[in-house]
Protein backbone atom coordinates (compact mmCIF):
# COMPACT_ATOMS: atom_id res chain seq x y z
CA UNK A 1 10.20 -6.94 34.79
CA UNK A 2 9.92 -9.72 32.33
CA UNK A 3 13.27 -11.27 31.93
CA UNK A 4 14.49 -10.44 27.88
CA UNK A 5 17.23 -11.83 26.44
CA UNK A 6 19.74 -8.90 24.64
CA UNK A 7 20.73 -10.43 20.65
CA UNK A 8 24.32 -9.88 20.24
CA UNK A 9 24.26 -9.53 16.24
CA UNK A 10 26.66 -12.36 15.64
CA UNK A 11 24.11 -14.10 17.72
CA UNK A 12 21.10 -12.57 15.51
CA UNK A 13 22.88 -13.19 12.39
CA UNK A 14 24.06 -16.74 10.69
CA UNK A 15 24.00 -19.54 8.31
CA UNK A 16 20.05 -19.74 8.70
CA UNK A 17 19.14 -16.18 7.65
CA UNK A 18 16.85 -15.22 4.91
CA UNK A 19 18.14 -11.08 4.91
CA UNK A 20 21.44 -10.65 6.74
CA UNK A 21 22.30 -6.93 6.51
CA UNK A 22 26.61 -6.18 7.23
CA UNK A 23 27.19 -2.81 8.50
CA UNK A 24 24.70 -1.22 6.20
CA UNK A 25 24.43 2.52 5.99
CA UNK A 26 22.12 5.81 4.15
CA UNK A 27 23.87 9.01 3.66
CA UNK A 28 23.09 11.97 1.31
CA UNK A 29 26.15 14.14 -0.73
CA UNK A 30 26.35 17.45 -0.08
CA UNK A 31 27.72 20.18 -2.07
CA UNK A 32 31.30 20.61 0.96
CA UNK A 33 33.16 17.48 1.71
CA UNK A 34 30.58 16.41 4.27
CA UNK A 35 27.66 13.88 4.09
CA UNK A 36 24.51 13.98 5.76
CA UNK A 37 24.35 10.46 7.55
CA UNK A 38 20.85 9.20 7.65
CA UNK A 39 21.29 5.63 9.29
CA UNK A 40 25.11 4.67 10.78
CA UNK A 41 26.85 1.08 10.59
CA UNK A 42 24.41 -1.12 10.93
CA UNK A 43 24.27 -5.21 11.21
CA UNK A 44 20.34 -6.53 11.19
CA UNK A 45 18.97 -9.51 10.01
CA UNK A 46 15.76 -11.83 9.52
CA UNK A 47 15.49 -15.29 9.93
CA UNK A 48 12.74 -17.84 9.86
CA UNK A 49 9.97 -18.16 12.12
CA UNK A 50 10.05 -14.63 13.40
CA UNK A 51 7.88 -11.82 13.73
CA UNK A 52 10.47 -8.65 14.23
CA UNK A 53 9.31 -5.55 14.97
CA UNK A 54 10.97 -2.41 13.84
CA UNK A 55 10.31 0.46 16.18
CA UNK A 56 11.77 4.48 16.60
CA UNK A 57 10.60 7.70 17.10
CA UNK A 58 10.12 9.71 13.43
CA UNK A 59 13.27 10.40 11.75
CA UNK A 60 14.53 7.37 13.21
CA UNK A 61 14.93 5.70 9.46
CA UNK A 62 12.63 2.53 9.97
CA UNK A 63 10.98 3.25 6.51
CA UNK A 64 14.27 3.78 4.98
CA UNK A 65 15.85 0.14 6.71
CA UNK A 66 12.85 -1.21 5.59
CA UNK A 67 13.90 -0.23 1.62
CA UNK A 68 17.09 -1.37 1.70
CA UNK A 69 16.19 -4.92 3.22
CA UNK A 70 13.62 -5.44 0.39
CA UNK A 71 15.99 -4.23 -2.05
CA UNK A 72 13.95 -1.16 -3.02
CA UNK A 73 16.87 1.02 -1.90
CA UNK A 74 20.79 0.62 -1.95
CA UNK A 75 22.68 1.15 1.08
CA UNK A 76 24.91 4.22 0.89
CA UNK A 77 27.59 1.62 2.43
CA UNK A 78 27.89 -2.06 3.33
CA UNK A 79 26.23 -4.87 2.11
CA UNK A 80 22.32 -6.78 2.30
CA UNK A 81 22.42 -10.23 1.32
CA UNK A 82 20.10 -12.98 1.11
CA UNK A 83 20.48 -16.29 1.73
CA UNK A 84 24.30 -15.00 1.89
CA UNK A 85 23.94 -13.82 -1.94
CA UNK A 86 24.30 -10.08 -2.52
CA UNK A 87 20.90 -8.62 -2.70
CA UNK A 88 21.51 -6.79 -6.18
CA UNK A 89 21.75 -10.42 -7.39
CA UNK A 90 20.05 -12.70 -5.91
CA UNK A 91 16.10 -13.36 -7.08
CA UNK A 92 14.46 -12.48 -3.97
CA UNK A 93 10.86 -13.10 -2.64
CA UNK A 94 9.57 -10.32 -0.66
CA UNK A 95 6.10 -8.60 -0.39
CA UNK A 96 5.18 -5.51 1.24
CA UNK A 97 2.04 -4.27 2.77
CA UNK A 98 1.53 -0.61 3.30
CA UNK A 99 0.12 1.88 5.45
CA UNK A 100 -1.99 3.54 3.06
CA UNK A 101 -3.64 0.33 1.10
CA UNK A 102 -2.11 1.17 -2.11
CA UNK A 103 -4.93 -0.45 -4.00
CA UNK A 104 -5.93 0.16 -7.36
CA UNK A 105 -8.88 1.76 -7.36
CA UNK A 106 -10.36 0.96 -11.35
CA UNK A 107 -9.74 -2.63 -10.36
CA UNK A 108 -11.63 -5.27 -8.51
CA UNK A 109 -10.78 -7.02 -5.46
CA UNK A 110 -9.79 -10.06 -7.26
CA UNK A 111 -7.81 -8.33 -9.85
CA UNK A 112 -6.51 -6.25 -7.17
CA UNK A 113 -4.94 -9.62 -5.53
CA UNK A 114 -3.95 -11.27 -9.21
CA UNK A 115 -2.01 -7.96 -10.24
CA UNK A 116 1.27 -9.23 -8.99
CA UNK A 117 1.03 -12.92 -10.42
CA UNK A 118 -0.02 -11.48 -13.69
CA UNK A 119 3.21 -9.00 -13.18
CA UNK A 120 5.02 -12.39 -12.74
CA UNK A 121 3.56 -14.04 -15.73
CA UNK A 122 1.25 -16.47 -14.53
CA UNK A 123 -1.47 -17.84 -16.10
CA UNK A 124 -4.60 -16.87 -15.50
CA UNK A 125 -6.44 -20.28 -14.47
CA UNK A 126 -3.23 -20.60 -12.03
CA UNK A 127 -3.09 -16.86 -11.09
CA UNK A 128 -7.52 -17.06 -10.25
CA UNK A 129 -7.11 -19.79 -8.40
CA UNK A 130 -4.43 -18.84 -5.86
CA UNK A 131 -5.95 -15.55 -5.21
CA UNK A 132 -9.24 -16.79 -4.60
CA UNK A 133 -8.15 -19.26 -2.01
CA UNK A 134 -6.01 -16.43 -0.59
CA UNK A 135 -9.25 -14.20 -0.28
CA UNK A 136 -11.13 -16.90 1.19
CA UNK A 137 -7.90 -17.18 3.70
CA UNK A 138 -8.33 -13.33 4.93
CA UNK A 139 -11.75 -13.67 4.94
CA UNK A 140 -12.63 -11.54 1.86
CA UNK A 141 -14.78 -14.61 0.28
CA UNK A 142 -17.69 -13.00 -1.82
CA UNK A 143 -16.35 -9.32 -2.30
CA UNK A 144 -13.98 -10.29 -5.76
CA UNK A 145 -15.99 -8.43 -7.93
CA UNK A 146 -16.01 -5.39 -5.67
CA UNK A 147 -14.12 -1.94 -5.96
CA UNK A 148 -11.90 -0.54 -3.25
CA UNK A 149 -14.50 2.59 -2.87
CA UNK A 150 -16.77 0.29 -1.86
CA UNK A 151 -14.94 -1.34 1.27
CA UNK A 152 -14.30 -0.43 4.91
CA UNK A 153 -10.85 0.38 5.56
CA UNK A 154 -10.08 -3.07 7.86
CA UNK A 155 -11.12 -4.58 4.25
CA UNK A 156 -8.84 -2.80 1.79
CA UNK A 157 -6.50 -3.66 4.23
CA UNK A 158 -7.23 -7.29 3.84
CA UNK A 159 -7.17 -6.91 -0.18
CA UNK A 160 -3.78 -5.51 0.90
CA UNK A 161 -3.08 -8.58 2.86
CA UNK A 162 -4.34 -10.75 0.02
CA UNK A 163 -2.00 -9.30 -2.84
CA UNK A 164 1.04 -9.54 -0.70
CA UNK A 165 0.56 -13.06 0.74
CA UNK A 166 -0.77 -14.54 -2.80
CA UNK A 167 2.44 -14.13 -4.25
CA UNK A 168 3.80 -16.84 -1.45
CA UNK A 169 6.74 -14.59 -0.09
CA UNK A 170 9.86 -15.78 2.02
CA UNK A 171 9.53 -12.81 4.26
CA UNK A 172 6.73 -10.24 4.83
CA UNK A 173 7.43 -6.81 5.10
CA UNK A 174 4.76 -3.94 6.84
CA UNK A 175 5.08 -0.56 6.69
CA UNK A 176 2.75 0.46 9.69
CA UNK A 177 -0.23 -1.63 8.23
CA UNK A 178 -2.72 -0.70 11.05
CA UNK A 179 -2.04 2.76 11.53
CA UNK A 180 -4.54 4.13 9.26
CA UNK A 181 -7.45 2.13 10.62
CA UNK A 182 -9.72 2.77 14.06
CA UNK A 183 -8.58 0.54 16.85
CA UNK A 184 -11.25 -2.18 16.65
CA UNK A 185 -10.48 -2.73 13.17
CA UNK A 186 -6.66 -2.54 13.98
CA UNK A 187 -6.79 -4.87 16.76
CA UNK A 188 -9.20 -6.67 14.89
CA UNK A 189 -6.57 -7.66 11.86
CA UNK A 190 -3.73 -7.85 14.24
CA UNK A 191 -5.72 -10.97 15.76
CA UNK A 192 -6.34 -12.34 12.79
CA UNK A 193 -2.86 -11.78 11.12
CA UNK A 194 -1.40 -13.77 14.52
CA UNK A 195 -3.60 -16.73 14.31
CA UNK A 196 -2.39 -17.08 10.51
CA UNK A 197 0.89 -16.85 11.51
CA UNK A 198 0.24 -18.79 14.41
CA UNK A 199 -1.44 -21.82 12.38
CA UNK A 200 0.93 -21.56 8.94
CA UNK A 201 -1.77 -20.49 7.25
CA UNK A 202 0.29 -17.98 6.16
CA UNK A 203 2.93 -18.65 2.69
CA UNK A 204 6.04 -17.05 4.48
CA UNK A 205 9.03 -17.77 6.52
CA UNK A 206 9.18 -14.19 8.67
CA UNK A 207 7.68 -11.54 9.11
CA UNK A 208 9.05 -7.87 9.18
CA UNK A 209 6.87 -5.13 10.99
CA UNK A 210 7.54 -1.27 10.89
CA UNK A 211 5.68 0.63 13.21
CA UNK A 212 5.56 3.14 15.98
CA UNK A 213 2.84 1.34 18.28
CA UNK A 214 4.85 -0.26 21.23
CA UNK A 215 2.25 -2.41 22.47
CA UNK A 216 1.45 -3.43 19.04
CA UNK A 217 5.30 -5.05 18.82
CA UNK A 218 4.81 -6.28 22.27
CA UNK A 219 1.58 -7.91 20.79
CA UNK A 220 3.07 -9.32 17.66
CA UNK A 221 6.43 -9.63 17.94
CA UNK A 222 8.99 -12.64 19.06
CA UNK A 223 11.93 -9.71 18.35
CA UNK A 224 12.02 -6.22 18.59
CA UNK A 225 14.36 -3.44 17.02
CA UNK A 226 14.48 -0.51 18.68
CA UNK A 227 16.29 2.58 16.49
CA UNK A 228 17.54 5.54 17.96
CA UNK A 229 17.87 8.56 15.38
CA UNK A 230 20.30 11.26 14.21
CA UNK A 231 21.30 9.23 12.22
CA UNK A 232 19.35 6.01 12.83
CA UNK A 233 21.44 3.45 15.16
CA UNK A 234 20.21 -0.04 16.75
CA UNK A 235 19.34 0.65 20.68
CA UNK A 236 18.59 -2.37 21.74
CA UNK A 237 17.68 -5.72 20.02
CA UNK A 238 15.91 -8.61 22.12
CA UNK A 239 13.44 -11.46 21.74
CA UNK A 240 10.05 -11.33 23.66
CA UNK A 241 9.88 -14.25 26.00
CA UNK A 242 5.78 -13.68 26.31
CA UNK A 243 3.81 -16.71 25.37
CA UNK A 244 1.59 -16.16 22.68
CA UNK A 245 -1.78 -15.19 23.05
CA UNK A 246 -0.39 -12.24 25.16
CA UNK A 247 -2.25 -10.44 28.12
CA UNK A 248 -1.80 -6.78 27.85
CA UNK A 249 -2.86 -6.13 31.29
CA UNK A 250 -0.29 -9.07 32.65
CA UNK A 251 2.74 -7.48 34.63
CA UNK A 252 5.08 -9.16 31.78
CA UNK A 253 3.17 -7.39 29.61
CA UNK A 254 3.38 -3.65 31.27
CA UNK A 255 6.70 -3.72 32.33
CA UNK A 256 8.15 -5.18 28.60
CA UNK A 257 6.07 -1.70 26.93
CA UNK A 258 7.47 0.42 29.79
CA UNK A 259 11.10 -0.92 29.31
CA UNK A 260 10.54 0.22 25.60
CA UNK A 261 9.21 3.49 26.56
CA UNK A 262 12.03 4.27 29.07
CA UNK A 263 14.48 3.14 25.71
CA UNK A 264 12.92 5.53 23.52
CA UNK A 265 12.81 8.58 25.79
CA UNK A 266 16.46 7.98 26.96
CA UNK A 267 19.54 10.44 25.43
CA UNK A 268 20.85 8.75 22.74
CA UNK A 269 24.10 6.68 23.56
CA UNK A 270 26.75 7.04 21.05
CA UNK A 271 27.11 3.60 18.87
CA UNK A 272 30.19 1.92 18.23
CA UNK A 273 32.48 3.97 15.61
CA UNK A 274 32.12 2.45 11.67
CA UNK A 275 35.57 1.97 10.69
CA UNK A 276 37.63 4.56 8.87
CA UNK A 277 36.13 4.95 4.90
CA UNK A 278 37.88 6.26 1.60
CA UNK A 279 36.54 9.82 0.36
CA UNK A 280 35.42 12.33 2.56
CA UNK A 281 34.16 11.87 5.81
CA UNK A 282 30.61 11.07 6.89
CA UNK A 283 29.56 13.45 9.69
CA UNK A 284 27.88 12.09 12.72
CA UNK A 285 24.59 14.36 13.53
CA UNK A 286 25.25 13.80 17.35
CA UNK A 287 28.58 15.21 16.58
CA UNK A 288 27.29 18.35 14.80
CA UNK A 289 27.24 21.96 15.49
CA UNK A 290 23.64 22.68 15.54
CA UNK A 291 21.26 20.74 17.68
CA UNK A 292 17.64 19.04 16.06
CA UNK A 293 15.29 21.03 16.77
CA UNK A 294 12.16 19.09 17.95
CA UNK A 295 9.19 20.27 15.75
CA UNK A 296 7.00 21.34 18.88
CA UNK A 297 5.10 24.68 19.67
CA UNK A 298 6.08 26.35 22.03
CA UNK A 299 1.86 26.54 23.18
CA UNK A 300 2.53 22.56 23.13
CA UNK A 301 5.19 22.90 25.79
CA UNK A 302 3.23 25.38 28.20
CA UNK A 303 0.63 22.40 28.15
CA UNK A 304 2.78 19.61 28.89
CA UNK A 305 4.55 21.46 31.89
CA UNK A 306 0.91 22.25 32.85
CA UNK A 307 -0.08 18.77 33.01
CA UNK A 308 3.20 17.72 34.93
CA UNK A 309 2.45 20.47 37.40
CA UNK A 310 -1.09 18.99 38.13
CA UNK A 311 0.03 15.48 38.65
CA UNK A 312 3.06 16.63 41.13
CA UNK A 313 5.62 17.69 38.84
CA UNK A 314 6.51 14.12 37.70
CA UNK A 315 4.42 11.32 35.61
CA UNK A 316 5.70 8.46 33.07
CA UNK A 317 5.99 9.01 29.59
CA UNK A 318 3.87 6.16 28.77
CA UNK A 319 1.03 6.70 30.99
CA UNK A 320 0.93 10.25 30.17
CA UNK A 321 0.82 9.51 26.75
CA UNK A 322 -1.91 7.27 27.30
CA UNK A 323 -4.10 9.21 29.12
CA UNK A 324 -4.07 12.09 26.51
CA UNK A 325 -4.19 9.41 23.81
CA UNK A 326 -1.31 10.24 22.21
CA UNK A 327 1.15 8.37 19.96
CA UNK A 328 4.12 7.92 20.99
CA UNK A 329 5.65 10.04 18.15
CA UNK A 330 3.24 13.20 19.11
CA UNK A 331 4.44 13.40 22.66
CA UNK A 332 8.29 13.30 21.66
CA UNK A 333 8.77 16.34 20.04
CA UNK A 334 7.05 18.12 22.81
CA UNK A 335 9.21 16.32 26.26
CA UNK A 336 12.24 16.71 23.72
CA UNK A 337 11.53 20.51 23.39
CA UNK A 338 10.94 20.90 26.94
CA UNK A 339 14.09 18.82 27.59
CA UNK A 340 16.27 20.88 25.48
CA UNK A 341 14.72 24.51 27.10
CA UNK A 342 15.73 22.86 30.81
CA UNK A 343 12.14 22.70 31.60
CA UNK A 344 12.00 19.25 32.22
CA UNK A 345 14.60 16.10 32.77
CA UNK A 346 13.71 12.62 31.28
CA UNK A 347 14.87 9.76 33.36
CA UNK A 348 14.31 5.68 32.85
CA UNK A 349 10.79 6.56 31.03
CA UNK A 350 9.51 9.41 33.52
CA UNK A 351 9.91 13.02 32.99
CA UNK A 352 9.99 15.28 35.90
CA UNK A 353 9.39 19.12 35.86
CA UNK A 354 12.48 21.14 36.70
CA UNK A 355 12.37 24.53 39.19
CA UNK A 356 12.58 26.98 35.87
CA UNK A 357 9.71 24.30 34.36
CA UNK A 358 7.40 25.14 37.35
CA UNK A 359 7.51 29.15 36.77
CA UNK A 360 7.05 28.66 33.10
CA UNK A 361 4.05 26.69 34.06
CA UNK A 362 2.59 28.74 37.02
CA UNK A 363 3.70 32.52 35.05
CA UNK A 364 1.31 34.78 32.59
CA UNK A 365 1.98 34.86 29.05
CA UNK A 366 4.18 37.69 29.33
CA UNK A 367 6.73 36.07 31.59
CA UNK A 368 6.32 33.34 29.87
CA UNK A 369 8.12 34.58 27.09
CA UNK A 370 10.47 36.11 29.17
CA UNK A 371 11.57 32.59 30.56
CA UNK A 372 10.91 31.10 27.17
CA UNK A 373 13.54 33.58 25.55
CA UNK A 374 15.90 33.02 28.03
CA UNK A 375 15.83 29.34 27.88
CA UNK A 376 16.26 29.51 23.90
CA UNK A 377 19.02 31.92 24.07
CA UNK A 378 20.76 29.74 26.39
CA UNK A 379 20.08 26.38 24.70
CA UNK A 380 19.49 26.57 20.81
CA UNK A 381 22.62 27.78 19.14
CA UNK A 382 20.54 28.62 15.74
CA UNK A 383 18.75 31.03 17.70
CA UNK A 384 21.15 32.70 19.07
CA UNK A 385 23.09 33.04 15.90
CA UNK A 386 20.06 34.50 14.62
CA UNK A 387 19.46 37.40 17.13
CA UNK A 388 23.49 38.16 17.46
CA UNK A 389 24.06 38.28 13.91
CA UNK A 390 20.57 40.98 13.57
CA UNK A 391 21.97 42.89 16.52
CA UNK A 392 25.25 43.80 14.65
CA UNK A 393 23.90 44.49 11.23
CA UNK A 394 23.19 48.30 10.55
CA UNK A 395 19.08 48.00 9.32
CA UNK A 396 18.85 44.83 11.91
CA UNK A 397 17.76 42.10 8.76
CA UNK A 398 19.53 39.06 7.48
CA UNK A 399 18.52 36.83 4.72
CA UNK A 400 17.00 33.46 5.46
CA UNK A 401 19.30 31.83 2.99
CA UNK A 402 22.50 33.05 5.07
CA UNK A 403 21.46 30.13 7.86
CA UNK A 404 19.61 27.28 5.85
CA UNK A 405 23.36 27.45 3.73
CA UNK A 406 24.61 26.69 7.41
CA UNK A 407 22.29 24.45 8.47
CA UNK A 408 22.79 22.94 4.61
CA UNK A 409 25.95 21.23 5.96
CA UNK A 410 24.38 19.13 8.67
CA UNK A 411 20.81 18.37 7.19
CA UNK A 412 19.22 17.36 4.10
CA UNK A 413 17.32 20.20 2.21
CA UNK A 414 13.65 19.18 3.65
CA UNK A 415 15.05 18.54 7.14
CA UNK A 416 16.27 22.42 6.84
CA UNK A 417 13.22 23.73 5.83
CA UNK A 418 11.39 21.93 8.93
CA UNK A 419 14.65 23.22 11.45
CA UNK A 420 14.28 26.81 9.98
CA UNK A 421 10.09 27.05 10.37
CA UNK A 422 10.66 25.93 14.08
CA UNK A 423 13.44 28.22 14.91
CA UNK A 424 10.95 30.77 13.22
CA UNK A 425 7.91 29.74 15.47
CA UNK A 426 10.11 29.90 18.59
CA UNK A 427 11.64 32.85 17.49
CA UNK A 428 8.61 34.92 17.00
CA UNK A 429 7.03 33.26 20.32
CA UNK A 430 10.00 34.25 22.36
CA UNK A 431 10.12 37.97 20.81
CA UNK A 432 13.72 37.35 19.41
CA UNK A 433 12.61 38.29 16.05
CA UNK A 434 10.00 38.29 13.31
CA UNK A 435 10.37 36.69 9.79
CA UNK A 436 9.12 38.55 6.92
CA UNK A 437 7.83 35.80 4.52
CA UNK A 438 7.69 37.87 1.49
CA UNK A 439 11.38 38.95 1.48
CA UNK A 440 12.92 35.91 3.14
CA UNK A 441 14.47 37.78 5.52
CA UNK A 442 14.63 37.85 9.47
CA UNK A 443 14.00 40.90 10.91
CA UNK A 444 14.14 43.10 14.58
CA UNK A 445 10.82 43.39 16.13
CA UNK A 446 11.25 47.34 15.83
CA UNK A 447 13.36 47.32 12.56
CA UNK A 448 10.15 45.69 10.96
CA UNK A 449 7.62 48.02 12.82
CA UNK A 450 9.78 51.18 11.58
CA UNK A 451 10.07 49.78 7.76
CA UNK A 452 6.43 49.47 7.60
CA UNK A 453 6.02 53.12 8.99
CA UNK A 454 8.40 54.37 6.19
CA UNK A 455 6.81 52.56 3.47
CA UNK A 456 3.64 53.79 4.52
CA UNK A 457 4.53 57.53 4.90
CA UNK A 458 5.78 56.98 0.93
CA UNK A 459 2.54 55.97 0.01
């Protein structure tokens, strides 16, 4: 494998950066004495003449690191400083470019790109001028008096480009710029954005890049993040060694996506402990009661152990993912469920089908469930606590609200929400128990069956 060199942070950090983040952290109050930690200690920073590349599965926090670097966002805790001022007052120069264009749509290309100069107060001979050489720079020349509606998606994007670049920012932020366009327009922009970079062409000093696309930060990127989640924690933090322009089918190449791959489908490590704060104590979620559920049907499992199965009970993530052209953030959920039910082990990047994995995979639907309940009962406290606590009540219902005030301690409101409509889905799928919507309530397979019998015979 490529040799890649591991950034300590005092190494990453220093005199020279433009962002230097100290042991910066996002937590939510709760209504107990607990704190729902979002993204742990954390020391990041940005200096010139670097493309980094944020990556992490969903729920990793790389949109919310990304709005506390700009300053869009306090941290909960610690500190963001630039150029070794405190963020909060310092007048910083950042631009962002987002995912979904973000353009105005009732104004022109060319007022599009001058809306942030005249937000600045420039003048408008001074404020024309820059933006049309900066639309001549992306390659937009011609199109000013054109409306978003009337451009391809690779050229909003550019307009995108445009507005953030014309305002001549230190450091670039994107939020997954490419991930809305079709992949010859996305790897047609990522060309073009590196041979800006590439020639200065481009008014900034570094370059900050969110995404989920692993060979796009092998592409781009002379350092790459990688986060784990609950809560959001650096994994690993290296520069690419790859000359630029960069082979994807080169071994270097491969191996360097693979390595990233077997990072993001390990077990999370636990990071080093923040030191002791004032108030009440912030919770670690790897520390909590309750597992995260992975937000996977169970019909998505069955499908995965059925592939496995066909290619000998063992494939890479990576290539797996590829073949069924899948993000790297769709498969996830599904190898993470299948971990969790003991149907599968993950191991350096390749996930392997286990002996209870193979009957699930070769039984009928019925069994299926069987094995499938089983597994649950075994694995997902919530469930269990759910089918125990309907087995002792008298008319075999319990409120909804009774967990979600449990699950309220560990997890933010939407995050419970999400938890309690995937312990529903496997719940139902398994034969645990139903969920009657209307009332809110779990309920006993039978106990339901028998309370719409008696409401009928009342009719």
């Amino acid at each position: 494998m490529q040799k890649t060199e591991t950034m300590t942070q005092a190494a990453a950090t220093g005199a020279t950066a433009i962002i230097r983040a100290e042991r910066i952290e996002k937590y939510y109050a709760q209504p107990s004495e607990n704190r729902i930690q979002v993204i742990s200690a954390t020391d990041l920073s940005i200096v010139p003449g670097e493309i980094v590349a944020l990556l992490g599965p969903s729920g990793s926090g790389k949109s919310t690191m990304l709005r506390m670097l700009t300053g869009l966002s306090r941290p909960s805790a610690g500190q963001v400083y630039w150029h070794e001022k405190p963020i909060a007052d310092a007048e910083i120069n950042v631009s962002i470019v987002f995912q979904s264009f973000a353009l105005f749509p009732w104004l022109t290309v060319l007022e599009n790109v001058e809306a942030p100069l005249q937000a600045r107060g420039v003048g408008a001979a001074e404020r024309h001028e820059r933006s049309m050489k900066m639309l001549d720079t992306v390659g937009l020349d011609g199109f000013e008096t054109a409306y978003p509606k009337e451009l391809s998606g690779g050229m909003r994007q550019r307009v995108g480009f445009a507005r953030a670049l014309v305002v001549e920012p230190e450091v670039l932020f994107m939020d997954e710029p490419f991930s809305a366009l079709d992949v010859l327009t996305a790897e047609n922009l990522r060309s073009e954005l590196l041979e800006l970079w590439s020639k200065k062409t481009m008014p900034t000093k570094a370059v900050f890049l969110v995404t989920h696309n692993i060979e796009e930060a092998v592409l781009l990127a002379d350092r790459i993040i990688v986060l784990g989640r609950n809560p959001g924690h650096i994994r690993t933090d290296f520069k690419v060694q790859l000359v630029q322009p960069r082979d994807r089918k080169s071994e270097p190449f491969t191996q360097l996506v693979d390595y990233i791959y077997k990072v993001l489908t390990r077990p999370d490590v636990a990071p080093e402990q923040a030191p002791e704060q004032a108030g009440p104590r912030v919770r670690d979620q790897r520390q909590m009661r309750y597992q995260m559920l992975p937000h996977a049907r169970p019909g998505g499992v069955a499908g995965l152990l059925e592939l496995l199965l066909d290619r000998g009970g063992r494939d890479d993530i990576y290539r797996l993912a590829d073949d069924l052209a899948f993000e790297i953030d769709d498969l996830l959920p599904i190898v993470d469920a299948a971990q969790l039910l003991g149907f599968l082990t993950v191991e350096e990047g390749d996930a392997a089908i286990t002996e209870s994995g193979t009957e699930f995979a070769n039984s009928e639907i019925l069994r299926q469930k069987e094995l499938f309940r089983e597994a649950a009962q075994q694995s997902v406290l919530l469930l269990r606590q759910i089918r125990r606590a309907l087995d002792a009540k008298s008319d075999h219902t319990v409120p909804e609200e009774f967990f979600l005030d449990m699950l309220d301690e560990q997890f933010s409101k939407e995050e419970c929400l999400r938890q309690m409509e995937t312990a529903v889905t496997w719940g139902r799928y398994a034969e645990l128990f139903d969920f009657d919507a209307g009332r809110r309530r779990f309920v006993l397979p039978d106990a339901l069956e028998e309370e719409i019998a008696a409401g009928e015979e009342t009719r």
